[in-house]
C-alpha atoms as a PDB file:
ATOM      1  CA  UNK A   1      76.854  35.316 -97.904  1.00  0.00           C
ATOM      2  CA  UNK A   2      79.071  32.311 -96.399  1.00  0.00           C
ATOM      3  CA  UNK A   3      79.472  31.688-100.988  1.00  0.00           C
ATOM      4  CA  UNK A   4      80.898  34.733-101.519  1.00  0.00           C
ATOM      5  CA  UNK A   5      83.495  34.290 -98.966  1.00  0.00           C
ATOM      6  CA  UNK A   6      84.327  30.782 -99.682  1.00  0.00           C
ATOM      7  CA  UNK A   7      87.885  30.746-100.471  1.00  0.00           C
ATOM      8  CA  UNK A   8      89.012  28.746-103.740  1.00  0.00           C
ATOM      9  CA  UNK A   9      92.464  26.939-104.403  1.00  0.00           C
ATOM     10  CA  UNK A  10      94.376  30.167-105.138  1.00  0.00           C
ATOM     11  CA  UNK A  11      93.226  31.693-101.347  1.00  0.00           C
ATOM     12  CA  UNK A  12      91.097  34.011-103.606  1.00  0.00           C
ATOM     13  CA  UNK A  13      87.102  35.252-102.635  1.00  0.00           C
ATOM     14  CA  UNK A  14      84.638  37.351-104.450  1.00  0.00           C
ATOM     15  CA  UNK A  15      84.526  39.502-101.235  1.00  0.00           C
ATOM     16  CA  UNK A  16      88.709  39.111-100.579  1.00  0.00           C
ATOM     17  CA  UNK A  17      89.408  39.968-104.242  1.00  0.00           C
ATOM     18  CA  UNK A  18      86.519  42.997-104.713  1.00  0.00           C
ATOM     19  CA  UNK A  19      88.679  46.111-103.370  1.00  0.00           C
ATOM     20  CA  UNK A  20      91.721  44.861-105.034  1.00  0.00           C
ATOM     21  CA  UNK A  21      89.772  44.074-108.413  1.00  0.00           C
ATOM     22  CA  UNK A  22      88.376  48.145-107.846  1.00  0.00           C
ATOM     23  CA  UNK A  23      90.940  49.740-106.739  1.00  0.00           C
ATOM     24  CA  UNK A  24      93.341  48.546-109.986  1.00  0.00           C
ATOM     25  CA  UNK A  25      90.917  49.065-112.200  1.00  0.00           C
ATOM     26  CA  UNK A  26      90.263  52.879-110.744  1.00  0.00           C
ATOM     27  CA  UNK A  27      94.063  53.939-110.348  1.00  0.00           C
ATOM     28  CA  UNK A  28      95.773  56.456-112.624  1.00  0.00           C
ATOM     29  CA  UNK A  29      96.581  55.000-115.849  1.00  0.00           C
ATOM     30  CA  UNK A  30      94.975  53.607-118.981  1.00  0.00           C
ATOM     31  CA  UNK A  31      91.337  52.368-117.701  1.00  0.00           C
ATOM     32  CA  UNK A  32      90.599  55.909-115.718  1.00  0.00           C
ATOM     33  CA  UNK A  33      92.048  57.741-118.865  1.00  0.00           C
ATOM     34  CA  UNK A  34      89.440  56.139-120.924  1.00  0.00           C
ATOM     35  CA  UNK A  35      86.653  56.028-117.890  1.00  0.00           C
ATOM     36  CA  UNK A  36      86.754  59.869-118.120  1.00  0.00           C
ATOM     37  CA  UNK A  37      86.866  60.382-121.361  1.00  0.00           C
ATOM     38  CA  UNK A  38      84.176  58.698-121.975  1.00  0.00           C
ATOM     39  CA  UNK A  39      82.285  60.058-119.425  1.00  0.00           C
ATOM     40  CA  UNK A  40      83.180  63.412-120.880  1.00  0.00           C
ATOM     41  CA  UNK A  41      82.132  62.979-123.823  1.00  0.00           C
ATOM     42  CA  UNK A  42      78.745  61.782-122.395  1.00  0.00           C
ATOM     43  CA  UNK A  43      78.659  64.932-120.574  1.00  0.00           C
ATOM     44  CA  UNK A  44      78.638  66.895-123.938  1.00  0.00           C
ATOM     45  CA  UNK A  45      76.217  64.745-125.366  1.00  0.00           C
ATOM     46  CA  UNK A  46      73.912  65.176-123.041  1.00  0.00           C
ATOM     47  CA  UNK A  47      74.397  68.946-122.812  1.00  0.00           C
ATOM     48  CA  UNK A  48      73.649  69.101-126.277  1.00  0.00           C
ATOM     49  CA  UNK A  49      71.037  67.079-126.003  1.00  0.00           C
ATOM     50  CA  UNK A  50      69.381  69.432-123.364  1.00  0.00           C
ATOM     51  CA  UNK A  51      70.481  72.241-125.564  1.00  0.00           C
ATOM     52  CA  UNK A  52      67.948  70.901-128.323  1.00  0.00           C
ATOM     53  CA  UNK A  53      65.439  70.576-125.929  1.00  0.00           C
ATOM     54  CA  UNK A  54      65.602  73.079-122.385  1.00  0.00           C
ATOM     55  CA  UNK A  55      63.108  73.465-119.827  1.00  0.00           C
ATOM     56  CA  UNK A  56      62.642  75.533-117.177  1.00  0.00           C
ATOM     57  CA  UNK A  57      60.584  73.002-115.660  1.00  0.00           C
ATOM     58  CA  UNK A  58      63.287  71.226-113.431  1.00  0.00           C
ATOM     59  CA  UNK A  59      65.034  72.273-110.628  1.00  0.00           C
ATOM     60  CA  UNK A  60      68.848  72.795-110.564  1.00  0.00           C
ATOM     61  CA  UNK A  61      69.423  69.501-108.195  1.00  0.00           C
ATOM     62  CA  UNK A  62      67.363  67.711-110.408  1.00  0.00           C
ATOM     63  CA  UNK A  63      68.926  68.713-113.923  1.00  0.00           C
ATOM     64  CA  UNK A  64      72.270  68.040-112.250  1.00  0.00           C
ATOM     65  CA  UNK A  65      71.438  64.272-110.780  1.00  0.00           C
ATOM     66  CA  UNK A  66      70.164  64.008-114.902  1.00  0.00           C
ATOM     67  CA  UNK A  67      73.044  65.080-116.389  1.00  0.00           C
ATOM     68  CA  UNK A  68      75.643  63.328-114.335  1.00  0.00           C
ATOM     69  CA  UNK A  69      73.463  60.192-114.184  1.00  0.00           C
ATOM     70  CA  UNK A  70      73.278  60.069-117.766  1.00  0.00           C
ATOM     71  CA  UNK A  71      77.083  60.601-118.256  1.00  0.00           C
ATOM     72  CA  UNK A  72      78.325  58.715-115.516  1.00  0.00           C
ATOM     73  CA  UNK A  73      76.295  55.882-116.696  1.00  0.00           C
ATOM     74  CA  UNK A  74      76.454  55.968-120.249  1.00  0.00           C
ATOM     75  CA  UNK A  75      80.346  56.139-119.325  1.00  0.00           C
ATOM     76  CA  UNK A  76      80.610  53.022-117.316  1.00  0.00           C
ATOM     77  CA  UNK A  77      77.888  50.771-118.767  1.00  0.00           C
ATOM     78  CA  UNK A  78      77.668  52.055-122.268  1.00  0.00           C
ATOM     79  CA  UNK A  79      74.319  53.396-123.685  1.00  0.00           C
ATOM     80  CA  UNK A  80      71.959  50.432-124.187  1.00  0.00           C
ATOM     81  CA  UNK A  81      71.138  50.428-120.313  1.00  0.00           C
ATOM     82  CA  UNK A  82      69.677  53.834-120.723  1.00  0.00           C
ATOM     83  CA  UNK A  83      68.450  53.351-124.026  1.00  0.00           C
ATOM     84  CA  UNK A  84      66.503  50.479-123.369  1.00  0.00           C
ATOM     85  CA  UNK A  85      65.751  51.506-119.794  1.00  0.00           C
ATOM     86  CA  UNK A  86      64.560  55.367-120.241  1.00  0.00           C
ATOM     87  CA  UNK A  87      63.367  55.909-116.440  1.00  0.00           C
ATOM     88  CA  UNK A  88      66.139  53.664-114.878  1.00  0.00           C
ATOM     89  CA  UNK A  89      67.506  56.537-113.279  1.00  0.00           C
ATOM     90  CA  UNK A  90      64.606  57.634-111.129  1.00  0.00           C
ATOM     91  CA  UNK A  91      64.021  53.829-109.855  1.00  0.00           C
ATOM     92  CA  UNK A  92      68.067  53.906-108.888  1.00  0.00           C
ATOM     93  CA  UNK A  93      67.402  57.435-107.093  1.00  0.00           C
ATOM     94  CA  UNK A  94      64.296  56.102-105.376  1.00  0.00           C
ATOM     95  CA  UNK A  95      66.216  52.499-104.437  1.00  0.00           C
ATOM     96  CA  UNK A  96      69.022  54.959-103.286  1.00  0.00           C
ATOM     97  CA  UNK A  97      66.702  57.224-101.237  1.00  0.00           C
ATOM     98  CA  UNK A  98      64.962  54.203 -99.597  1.00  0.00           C
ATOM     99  CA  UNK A  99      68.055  52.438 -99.027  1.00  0.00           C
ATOM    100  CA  UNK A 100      67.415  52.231 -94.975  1.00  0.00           C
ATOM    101  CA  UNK A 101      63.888  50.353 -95.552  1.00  0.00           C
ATOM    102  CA  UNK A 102      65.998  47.066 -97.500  1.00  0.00           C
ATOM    103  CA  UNK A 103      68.629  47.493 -94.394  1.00  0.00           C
ATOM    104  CA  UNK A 104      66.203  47.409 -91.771  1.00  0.00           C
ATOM    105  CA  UNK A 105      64.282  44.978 -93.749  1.00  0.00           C
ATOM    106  CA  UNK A 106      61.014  46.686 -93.736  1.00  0.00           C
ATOM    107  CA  UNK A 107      58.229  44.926 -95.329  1.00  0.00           C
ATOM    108  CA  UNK A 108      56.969  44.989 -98.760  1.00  0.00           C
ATOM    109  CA  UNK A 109      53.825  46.527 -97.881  1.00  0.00           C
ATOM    110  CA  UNK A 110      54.947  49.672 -95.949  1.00  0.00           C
ATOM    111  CA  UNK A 111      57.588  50.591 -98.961  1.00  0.00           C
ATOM    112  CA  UNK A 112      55.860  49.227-102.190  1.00  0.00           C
ATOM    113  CA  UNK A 113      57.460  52.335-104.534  1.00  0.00           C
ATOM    114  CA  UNK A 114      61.411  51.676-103.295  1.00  0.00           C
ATOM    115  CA  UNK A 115      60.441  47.596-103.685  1.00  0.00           C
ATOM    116  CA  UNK A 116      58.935  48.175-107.246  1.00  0.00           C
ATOM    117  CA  UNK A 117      61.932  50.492-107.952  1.00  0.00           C
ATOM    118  CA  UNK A 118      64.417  48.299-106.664  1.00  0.00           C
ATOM    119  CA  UNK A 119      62.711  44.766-108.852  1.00  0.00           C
ATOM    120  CA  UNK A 120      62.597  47.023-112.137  1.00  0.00           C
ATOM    121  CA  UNK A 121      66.526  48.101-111.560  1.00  0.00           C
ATOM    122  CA  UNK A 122      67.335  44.867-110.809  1.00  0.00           C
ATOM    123  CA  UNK A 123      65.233  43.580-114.326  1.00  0.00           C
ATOM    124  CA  UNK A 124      67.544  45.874-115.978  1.00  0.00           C
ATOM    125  CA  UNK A 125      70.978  45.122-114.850  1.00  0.00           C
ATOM    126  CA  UNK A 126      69.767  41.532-115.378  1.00  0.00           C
ATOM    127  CA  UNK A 127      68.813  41.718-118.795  1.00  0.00           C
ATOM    128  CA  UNK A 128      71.501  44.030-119.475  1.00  0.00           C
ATOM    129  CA  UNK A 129      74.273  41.385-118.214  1.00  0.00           C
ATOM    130  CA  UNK A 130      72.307  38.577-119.987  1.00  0.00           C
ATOM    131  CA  UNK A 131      73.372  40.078-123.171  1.00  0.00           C
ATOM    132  CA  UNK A 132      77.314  40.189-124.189  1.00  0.00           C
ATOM    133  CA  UNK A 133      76.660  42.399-126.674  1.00  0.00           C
ATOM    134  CA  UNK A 134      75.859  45.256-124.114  1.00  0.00           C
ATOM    135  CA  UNK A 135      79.920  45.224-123.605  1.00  0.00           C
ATOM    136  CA  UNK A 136      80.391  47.509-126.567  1.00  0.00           C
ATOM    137  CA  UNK A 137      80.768  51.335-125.538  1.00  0.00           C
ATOM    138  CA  UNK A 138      81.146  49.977-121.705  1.00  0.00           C
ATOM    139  CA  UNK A 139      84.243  50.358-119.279  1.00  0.00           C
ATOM    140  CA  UNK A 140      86.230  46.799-119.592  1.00  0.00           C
ATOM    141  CA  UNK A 141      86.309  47.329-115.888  1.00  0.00           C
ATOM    142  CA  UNK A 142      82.437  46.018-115.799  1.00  0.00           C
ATOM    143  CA  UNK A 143      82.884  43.029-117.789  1.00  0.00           C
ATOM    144  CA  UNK A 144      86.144  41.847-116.798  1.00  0.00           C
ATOM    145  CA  UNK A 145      84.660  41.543-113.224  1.00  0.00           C
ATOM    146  CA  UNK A 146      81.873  39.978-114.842  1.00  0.00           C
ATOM    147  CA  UNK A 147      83.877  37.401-115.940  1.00  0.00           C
ATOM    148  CA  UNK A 148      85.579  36.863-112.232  1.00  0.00           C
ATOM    149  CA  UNK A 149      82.000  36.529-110.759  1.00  0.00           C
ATOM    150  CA  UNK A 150      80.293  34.097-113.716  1.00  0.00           C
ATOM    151  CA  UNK A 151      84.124  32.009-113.166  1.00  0.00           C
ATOM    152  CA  UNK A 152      83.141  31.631-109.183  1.00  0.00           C
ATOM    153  CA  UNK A 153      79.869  30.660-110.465  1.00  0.00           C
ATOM    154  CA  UNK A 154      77.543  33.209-110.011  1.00  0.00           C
ATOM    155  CA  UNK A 155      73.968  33.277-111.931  1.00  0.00           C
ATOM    156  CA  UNK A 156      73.576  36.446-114.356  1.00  0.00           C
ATOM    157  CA  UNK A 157      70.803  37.422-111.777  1.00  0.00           C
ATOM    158  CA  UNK A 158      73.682  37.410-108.934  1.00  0.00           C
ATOM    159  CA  UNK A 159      75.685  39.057-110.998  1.00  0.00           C
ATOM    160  CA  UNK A 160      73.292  41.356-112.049  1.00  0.00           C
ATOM    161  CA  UNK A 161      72.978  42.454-107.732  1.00  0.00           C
ATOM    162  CA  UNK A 162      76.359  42.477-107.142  1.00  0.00           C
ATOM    163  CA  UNK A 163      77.627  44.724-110.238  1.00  0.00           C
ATOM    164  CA  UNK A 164      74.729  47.188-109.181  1.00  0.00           C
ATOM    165  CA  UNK A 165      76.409  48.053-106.228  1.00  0.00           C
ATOM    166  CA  UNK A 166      79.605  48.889-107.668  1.00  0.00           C
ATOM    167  CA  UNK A 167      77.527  50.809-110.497  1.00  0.00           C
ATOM    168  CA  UNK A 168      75.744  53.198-107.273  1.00  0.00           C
ATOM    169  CA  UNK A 169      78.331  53.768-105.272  1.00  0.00           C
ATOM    170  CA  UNK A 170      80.625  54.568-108.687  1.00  0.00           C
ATOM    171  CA  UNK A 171      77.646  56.882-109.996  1.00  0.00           C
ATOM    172  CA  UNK A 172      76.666  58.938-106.014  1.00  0.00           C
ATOM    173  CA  UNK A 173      80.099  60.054-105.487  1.00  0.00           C
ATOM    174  CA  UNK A 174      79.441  62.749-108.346  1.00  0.00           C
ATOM    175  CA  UNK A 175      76.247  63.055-107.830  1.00  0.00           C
END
């Protein structure tokens, strides 16, 4: 924690410089524009996926968390997350639902789904940011802060952590 806090020679820290970093890349103008449009078009795509294929076998709540998921994903990561992670969603819902058990640090044993859930999302966004091909089809916001956190020196596994955060809170506000 005391790393990421460590201020450099400009006055600048990965914490100091995070909300500032967001909160220009989310204003009104050029990278939103293209954030929802892709995420849009994702939308369709996955309606017409569903379309292809309906069931009556899910819930309403649960067909909605899929489709927005998908989209809102898709839209900020680009597609080869999903693609080569099919059931990444449900481990980020579980990590998400068991979110008090890392907080209060409650042991391995007592939460081994959420801990499971939370090493294969975690696998994911690491192999996913190992790769700089998976930049194609992504928001530039994701891999331009990828390039502030590997310039402060952070591991792709660190990086990996860090970027999921911004990815869950980004992908529960529509969800």
């Amino acid at each position: 924690m005391r790393r990421l806090s460590e201020v450099d020679e400009t006055g600048d820290s990965i914490f100091r410089n995070a909300h500032v970093f967001y909160r220009d890349a989310l204003k009104a103008g050029p990278q939103l524009d293209s954030l929802t449009v892709n995420f849009l078009r994702y939308l369709r795509e996955v309606f017409d996926e569903f379309e292809a294929k309906p069931t009556s076998d899910t819930s309403l709540h649960m067909w909605s968390k899929i489709m927005l998921g998908t989209a809102s994903t898709n839209a900020m990561m680009g597609p080869v997350l999903l693609r080569d992670n099919p059931d990444l969603l449900e481990s980020v819902w579980l990590v998400e639902s068991g979110f008090f058990l890392f907080v209060n640090r409650i042991p391995r044993i007592f939460a081994k789904k959420h801990y499971r859930a939370r090493d294969h999302v975690h696998a994911a966004f690491t192999s996913y940011f190992s790769d700089e091909k998976n930049k194609e089809g992504s928001a530039p916001m994701i891999w331009d802060r990828v390039v502030q956190l590997r310039a402060k020196g952070m591991a792709t596994r660190d990086v990996a952590a860090y970027s999921y955060s911004a990815y869950a809170v980004s992908i529960f506000r529509g969800i």
